[in-house]
N, C-alpha and C. Protein backbone atom coordinates (compact mmCIF):
# COMPACT_ATOMS: atom_id res chain seq x y z
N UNK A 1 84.29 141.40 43.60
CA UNK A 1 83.80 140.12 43.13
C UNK A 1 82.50 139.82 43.87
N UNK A 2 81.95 139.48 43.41
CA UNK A 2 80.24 139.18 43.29
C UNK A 2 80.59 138.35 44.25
N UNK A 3 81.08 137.41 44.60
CA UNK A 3 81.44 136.12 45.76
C UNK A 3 81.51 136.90 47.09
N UNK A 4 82.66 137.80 46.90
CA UNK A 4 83.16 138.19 48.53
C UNK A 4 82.41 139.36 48.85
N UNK A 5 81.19 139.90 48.27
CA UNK A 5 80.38 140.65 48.20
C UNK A 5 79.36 139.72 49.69
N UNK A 6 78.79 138.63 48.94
CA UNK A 6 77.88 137.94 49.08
C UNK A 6 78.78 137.58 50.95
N UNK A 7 79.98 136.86 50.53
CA UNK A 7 80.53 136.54 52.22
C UNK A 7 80.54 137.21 53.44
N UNK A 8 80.59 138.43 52.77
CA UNK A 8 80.91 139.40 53.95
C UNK A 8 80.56 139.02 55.66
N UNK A 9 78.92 138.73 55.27
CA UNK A 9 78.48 138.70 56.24
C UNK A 9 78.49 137.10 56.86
N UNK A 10 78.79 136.42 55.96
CA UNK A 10 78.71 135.12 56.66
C UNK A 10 79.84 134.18 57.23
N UNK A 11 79.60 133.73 57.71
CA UNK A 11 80.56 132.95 58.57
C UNK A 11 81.07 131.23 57.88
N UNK A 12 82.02 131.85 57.24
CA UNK A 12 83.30 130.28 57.09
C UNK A 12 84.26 130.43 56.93
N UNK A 13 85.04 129.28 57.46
CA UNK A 13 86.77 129.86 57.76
C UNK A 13 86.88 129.67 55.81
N UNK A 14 88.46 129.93 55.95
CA UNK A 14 89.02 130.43 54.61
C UNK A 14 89.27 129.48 53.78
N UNK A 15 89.62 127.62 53.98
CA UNK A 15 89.54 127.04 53.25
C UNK A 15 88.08 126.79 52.65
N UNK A 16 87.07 127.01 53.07
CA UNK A 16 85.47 127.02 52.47
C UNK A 16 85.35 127.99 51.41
N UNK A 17 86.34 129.15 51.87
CA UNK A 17 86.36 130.53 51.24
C UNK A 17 86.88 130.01 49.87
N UNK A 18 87.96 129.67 50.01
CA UNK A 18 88.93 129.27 48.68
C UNK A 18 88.37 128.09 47.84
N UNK A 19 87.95 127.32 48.64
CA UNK A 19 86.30 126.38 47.95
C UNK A 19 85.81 126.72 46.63
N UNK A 20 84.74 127.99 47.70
CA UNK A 20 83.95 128.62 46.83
C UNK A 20 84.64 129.41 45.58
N UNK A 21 85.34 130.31 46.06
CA UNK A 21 86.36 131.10 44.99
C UNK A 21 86.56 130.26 43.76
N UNK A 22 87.28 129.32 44.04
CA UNK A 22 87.29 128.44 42.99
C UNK A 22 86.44 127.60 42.39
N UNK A 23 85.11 127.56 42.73
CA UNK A 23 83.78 127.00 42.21
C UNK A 23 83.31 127.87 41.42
N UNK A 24 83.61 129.69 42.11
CA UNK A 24 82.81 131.05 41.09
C UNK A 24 83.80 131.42 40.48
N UNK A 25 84.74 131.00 40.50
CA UNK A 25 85.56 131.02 39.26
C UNK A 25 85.75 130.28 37.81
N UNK A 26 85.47 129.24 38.21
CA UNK A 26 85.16 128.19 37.20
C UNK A 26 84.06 128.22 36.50
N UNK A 27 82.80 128.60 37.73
CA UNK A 27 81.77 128.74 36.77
C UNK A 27 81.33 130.31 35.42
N UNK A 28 81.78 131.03 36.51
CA UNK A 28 82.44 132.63 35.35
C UNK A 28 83.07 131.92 33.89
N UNK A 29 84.16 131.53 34.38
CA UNK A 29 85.30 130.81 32.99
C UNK A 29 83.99 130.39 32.18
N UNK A 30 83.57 129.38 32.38
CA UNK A 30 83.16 128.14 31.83
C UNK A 30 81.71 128.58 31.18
N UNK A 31 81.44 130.08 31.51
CA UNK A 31 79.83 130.90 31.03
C UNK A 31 80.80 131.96 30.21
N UNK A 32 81.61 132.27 29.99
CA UNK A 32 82.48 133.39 29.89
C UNK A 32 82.19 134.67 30.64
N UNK A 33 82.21 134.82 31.57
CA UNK A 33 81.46 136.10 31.97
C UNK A 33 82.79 136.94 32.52
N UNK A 34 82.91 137.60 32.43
CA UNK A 34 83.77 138.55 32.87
C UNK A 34 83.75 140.17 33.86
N UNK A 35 82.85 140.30 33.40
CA UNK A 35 81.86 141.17 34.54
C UNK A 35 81.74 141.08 35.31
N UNK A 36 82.14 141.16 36.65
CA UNK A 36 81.23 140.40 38.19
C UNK A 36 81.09 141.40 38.71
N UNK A 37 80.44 142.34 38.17
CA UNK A 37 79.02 143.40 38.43
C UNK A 37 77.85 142.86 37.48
N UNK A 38 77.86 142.07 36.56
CA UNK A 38 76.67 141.26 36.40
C UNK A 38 75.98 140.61 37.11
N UNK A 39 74.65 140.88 36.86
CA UNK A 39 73.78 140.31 37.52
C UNK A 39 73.57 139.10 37.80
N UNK A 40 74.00 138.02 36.77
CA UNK A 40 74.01 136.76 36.57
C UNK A 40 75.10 136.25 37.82
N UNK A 41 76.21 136.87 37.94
CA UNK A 41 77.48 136.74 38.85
C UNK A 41 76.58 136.82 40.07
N UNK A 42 75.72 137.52 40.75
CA UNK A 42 75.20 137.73 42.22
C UNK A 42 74.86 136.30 42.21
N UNK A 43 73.34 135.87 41.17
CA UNK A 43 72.93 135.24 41.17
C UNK A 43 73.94 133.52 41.21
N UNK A 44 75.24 133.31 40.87
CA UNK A 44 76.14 132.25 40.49
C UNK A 44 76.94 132.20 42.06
N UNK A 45 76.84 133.24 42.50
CA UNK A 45 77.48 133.51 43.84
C UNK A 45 76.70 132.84 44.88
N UNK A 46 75.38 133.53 44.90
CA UNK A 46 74.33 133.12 45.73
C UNK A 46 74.42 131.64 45.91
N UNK A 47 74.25 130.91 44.99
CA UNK A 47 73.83 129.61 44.36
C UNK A 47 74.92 128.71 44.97
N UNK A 48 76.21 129.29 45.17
CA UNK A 48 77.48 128.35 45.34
C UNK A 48 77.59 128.53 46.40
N UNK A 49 77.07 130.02 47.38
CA UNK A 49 76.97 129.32 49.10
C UNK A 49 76.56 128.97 49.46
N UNK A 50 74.86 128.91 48.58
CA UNK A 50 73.94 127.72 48.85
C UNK A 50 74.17 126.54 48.82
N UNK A 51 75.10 125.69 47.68
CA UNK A 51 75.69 124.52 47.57
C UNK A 51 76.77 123.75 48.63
N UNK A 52 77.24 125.25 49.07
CA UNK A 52 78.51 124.41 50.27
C UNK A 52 77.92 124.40 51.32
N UNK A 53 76.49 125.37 51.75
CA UNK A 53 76.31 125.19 52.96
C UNK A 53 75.20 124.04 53.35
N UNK A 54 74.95 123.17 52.05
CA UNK A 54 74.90 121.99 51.93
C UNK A 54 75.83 120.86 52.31
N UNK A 55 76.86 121.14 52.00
CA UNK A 55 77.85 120.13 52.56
C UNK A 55 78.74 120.11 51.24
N UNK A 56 78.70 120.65 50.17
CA UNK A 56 79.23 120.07 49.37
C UNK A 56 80.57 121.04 49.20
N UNK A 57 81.38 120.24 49.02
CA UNK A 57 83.32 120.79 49.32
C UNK A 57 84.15 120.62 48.18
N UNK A 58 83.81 120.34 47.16
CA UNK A 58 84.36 119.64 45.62
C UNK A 58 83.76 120.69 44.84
N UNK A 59 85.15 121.72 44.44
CA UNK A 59 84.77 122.93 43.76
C UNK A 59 84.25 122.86 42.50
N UNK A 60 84.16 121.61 42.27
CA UNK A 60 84.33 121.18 40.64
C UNK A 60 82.51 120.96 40.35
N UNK A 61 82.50 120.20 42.00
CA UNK A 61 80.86 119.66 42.16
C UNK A 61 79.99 121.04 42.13
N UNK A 62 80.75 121.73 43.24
CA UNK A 62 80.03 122.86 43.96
C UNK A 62 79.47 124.04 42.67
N UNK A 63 80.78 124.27 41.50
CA UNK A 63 80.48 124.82 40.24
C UNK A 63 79.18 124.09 39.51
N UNK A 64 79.64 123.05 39.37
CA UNK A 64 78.73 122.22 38.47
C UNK A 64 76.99 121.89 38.83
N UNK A 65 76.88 121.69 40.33
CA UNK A 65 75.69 121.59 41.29
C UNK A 65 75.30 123.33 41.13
N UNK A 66 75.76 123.84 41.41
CA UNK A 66 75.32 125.63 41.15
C UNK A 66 74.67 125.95 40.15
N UNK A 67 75.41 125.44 38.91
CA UNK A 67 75.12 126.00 37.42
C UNK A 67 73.43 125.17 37.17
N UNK A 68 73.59 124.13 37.26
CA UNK A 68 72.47 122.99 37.26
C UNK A 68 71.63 123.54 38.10
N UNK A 69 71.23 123.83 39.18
CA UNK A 69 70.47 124.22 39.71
C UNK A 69 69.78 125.43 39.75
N UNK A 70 70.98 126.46 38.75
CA UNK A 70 70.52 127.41 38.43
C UNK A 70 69.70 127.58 36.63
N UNK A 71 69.80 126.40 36.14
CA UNK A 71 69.21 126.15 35.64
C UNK A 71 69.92 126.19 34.30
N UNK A 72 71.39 126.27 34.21
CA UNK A 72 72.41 126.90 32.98
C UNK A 72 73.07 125.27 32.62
N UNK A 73 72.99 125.27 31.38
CA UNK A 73 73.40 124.25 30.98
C UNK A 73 75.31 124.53 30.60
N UNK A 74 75.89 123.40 30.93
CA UNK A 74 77.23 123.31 31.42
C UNK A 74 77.60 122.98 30.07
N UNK A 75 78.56 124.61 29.11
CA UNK A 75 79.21 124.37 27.86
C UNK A 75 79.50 123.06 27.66
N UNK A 76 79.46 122.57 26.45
CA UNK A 76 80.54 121.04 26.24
C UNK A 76 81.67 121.32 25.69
């Protein structure tokens, strides 16, 4: 997974972990992507440890603040 790729090297305990997981999970679902050897997945990964290491802890936000910033408009 494109996520725990990206963690390896960085440092947060495991509820941040499970955070995120569930932020790049949602946002996968919610793009349909299924691949996470896609490229788009590095890039959705990137974006969501950028978001928590903001402060932000609301997987729902952290998905949603990711996608938006990455510039993907959020299915209706």
């Amino acid at each position: 997974m494109a996520l725990y790729r990206q963690l390896r090297e960085a440092k947060f305990d495991q509820s941040d972990i499970d955070r995120m997981a569930a932020a790049y999970e949602a946002a996968l679902q919610l793009l349909r992507l299924n691949d996470s050897n896609d490229k788009i997945t590095e890039l959705i990964a990137a974006k969501i440890i950028q978001v928590a290491r903001l402060g932000e802890s609301d997987p729902p936000r952290i998905c949603a603040r990711a996608l938006k910033e990455l510039g993907i408009p959020l299915p209706e």
